[in-house]
C-alpha atoms as a PDB file:
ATOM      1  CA  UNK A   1     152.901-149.956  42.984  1.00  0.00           C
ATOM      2  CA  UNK A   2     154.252-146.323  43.477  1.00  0.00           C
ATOM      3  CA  UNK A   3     155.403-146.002  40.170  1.00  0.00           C
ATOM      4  CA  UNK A   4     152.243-147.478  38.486  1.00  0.00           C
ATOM      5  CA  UNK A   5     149.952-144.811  40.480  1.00  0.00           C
ATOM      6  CA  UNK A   6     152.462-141.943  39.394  1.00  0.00           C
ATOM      7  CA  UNK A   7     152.348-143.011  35.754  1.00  0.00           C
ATOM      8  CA  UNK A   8     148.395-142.963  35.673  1.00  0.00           C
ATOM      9  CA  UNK A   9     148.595-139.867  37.612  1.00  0.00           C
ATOM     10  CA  UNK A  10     150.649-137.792  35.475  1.00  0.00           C
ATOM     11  CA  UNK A  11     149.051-138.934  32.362  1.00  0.00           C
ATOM     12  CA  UNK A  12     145.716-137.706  33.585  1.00  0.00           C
ATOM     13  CA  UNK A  13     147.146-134.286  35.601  1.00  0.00           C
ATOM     14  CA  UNK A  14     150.854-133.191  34.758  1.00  0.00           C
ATOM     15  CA  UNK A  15     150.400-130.199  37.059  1.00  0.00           C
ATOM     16  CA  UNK A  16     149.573-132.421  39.893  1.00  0.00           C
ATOM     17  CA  UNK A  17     151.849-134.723  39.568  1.00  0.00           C
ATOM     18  CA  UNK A  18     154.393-132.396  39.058  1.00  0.00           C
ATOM     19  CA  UNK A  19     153.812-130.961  42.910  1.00  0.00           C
ATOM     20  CA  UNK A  20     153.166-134.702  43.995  1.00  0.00           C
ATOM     21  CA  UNK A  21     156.916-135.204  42.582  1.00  0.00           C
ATOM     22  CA  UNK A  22     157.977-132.010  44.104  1.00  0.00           C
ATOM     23  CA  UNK A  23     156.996-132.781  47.621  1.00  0.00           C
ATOM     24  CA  UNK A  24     158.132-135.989  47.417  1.00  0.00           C
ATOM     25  CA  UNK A  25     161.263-135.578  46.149  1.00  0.00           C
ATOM     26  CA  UNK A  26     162.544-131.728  46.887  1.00  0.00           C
ATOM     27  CA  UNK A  27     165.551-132.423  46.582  1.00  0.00           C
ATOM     28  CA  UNK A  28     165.959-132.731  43.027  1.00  0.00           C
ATOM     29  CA  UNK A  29     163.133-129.874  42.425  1.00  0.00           C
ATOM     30  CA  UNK A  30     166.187-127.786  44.161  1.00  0.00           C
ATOM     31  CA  UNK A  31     168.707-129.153  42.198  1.00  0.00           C
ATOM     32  CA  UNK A  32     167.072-128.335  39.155  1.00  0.00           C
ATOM     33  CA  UNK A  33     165.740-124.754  39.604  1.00  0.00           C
ATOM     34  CA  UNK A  34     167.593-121.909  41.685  1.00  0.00           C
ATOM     35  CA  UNK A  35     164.066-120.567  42.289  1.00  0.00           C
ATOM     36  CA  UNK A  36     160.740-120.697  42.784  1.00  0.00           C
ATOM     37  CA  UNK A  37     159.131-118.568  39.936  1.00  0.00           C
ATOM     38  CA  UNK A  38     160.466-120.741  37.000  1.00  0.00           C
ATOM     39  CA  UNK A  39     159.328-123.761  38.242  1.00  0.00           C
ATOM     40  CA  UNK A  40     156.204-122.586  38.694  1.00  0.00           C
ATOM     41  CA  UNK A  41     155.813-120.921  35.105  1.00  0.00           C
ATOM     42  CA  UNK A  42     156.613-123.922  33.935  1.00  0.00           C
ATOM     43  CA  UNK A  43     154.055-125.834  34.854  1.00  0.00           C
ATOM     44  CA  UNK A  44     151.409-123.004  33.939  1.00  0.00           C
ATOM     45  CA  UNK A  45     152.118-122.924  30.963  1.00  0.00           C
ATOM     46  CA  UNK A  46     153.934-125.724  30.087  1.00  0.00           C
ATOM     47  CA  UNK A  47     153.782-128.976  32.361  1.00  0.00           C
ATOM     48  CA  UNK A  48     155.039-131.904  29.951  1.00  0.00           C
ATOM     49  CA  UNK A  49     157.917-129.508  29.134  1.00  0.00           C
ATOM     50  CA  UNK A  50     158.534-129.035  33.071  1.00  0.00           C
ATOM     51  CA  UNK A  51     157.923-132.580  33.913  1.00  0.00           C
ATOM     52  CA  UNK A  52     160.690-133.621  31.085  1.00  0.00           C
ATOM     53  CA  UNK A  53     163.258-130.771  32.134  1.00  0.00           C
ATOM     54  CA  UNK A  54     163.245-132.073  35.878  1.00  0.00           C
ATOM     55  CA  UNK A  55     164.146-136.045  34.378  1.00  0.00           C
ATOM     56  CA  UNK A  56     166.769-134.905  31.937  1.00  0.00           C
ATOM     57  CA  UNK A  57     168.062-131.962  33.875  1.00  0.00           C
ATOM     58  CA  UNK A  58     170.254-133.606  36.561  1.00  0.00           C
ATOM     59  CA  UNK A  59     172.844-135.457  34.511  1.00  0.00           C
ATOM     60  CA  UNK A  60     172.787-132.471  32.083  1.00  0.00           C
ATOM     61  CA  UNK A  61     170.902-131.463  29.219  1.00  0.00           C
ATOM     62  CA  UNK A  62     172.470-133.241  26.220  1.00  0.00           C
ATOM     63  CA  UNK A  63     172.554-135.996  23.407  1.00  0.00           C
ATOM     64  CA  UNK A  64     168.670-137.543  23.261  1.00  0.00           C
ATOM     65  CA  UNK A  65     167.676-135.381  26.158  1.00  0.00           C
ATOM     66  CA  UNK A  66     167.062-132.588  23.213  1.00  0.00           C
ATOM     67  CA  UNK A  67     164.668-134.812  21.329  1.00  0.00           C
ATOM     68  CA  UNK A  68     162.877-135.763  24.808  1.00  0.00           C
ATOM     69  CA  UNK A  69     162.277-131.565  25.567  1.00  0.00           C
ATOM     70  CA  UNK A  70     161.609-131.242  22.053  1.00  0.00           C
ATOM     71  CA  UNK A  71     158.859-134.041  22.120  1.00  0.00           C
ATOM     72  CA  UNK A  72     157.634-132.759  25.640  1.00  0.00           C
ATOM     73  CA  UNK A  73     156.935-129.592  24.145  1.00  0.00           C
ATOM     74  CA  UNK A  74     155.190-130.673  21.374  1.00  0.00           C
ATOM     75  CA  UNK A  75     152.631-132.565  23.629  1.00  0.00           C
ATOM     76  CA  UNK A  76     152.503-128.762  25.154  1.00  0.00           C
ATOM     77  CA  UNK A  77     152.031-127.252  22.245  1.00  0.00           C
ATOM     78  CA  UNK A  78     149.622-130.130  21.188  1.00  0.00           C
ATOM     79  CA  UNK A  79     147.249-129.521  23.837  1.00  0.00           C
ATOM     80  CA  UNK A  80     146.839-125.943  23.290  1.00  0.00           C
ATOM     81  CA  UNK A  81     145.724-126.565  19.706  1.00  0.00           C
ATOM     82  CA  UNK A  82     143.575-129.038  20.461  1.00  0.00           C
ATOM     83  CA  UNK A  83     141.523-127.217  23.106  1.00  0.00           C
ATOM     84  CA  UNK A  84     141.661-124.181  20.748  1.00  0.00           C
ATOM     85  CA  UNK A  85     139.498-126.675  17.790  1.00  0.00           C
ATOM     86  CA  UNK A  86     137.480-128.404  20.234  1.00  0.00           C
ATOM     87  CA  UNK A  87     136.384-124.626  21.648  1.00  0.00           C
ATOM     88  CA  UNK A  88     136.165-123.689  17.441  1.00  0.00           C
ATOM     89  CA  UNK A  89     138.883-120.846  17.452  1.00  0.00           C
ATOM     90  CA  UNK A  90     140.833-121.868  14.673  1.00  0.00           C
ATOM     91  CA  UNK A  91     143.281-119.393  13.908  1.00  0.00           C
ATOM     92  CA  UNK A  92     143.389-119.558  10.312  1.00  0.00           C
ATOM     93  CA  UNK A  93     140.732-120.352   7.781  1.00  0.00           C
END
Protein backbone atom coordinates (compact mmCIF):
# COMPACT_ATOMS: atom_id res chain seq x y z
CA UNK A 1 0.00 0.00 0.00
CA UNK A 2 3.21 2.11 0.73
CA UNK A 3 4.54 1.72 -2.50
CA UNK A 4 1.24 2.43 -4.40
CA UNK A 5 0.85 5.92 -2.39
CA UNK A 6 4.63 6.74 -3.22
CA UNK A 7 4.15 5.99 -6.91
CA UNK A 8 1.01 8.38 -7.17
CA UNK A 9 2.88 10.73 -5.07
CA UNK A 10 5.89 11.20 -7.01
CA UNK A 11 4.14 11.27 -10.25
CA UNK A 12 2.11 14.23 -9.12
CA UNK A 13 5.15 16.10 -6.88
CA UNK A 14 8.83 14.79 -7.50
CA UNK A 15 10.09 17.44 -5.08
CA UNK A 16 7.92 16.11 -2.39
CA UNK A 17 8.41 12.91 -2.72
CA UNK A 18 11.86 13.27 -3.01
CA UNK A 19 11.99 14.73 0.88
CA UNK A 20 9.19 12.09 1.75
CA UNK A 21 11.99 9.48 0.49
CA UNK A 22 14.64 11.40 2.21
CA UNK A 23 13.16 11.32 5.64
CA UNK A 24 12.19 8.07 5.33
CA UNK A 25 15.03 6.55 4.23
CA UNK A 26 18.29 8.88 5.21
CA UNK A 27 20.31 6.53 5.01
CA UNK A 28 20.69 6.08 1.47
CA UNK A 29 20.15 10.07 0.88
CA UNK A 30 23.73 9.91 2.85
CA UNK A 31 25.07 7.33 0.94
CA UNK A 32 24.44 9.00 -2.13
CA UNK A 33 25.47 12.67 -1.57
CA UNK A 34 28.50 13.83 0.73
CA UNK A 35 26.43 17.00 1.23
CA UNK A 36 23.65 18.86 1.57
CA UNK A 37 23.81 21.56 -1.25
CA UNK A 38 23.78 19.06 -4.22
CA UNK A 39 21.00 17.29 -3.18
CA UNK A 40 19.16 20.09 -2.81
CA UNK A 41 20.06 21.70 -6.33
CA UNK A 42 19.00 18.83 -7.61
CA UNK A 43 15.76 18.80 -6.90
CA UNK A 44 15.37 22.66 -7.80
CA UNK A 45 16.18 22.33 -10.73
CA UNK A 46 16.04 19.01 -11.66
CA UNK A 47 13.84 16.46 -9.55
CA UNK A 48 13.27 13.39 -12.04
CA UNK A 49 17.05 13.61 -12.61
CA UNK A 50 17.57 13.58 -8.63
CA UNK A 51 14.92 11.09 -7.99
CA UNK A 52 16.71 8.64 -10.73
CA UNK A 53 20.40 9.39 -9.43
CA UNK A 54 19.37 8.31 -5.76
CA UNK A 55 17.84 4.60 -7.40
CA UNK A 56 20.78 3.98 -9.66
CA UNK A 57 23.43 5.55 -7.53
CA UNK A 58 24.04 2.90 -4.83
CA UNK A 59 25.16 -0.11 -6.84
CA UNK A 60 27.04 2.36 -9.13
CA UNK A 61 26.31 4.32 -12.02
CA UNK A 62 26.71 1.99 -15.03
CA UNK A 63 25.33 -0.24 -17.96
CA UNK A 64 21.31 0.83 -18.36
CA UNK A 65 21.60 3.12 -15.41
CA UNK A 66 22.96 5.77 -18.24
CA UNK A 67 19.84 5.42 -20.34
CA UNK A 68 17.61 5.68 -17.00
CA UNK A 69 19.57 9.41 -16.06
CA UNK A 70 19.45 10.10 -19.59
CA UNK A 71 15.58 9.49 -19.78
CA UNK A 72 15.13 11.21 -16.26
CA UNK A 73 16.54 14.19 -17.63
CA UNK A 74 14.68 14.39 -20.53
CA UNK A 75 11.36 14.36 -18.49
CA UNK A 76 13.41 17.48 -16.79
CA UNK A 77 14.12 19.01 -19.64
CA UNK A 78 10.55 18.14 -20.95
CA UNK A 79 8.83 20.01 -18.38
CA UNK A 80 10.66 23.13 -18.78
CA UNK A 81 9.63 23.34 -22.43
CA UNK A 82 6.39 22.62 -21.90
CA UNK A 83 5.65 25.27 -19.26
CA UNK A 84 7.71 27.66 -21.46
CA UNK A 85 4.69 26.97 -24.63
CA UNK A 86 1.88 26.75 -22.37
CA UNK A 87 3.15 30.43 -20.83
CA UNK A 88 3.81 31.36 -24.99
CA UNK A 89 7.67 32.03 -24.72
CA UNK A 90 8.81 30.08 -27.45
CA UNK A 91 12.30 30.62 -27.99
CA UNK A 92 12.52 30.46 -31.58
CA UNK A 93 10.08 31.43 -34.26
Amino acid sequence: MGCCVFAIMLAGAPRLAFLIWWVVQPVRMQATFTSFLWPLVGVLLAPWTTIMYVLVFPAGINGFDWLWLGLAAAVDVSTYVGNARARGMRTSG
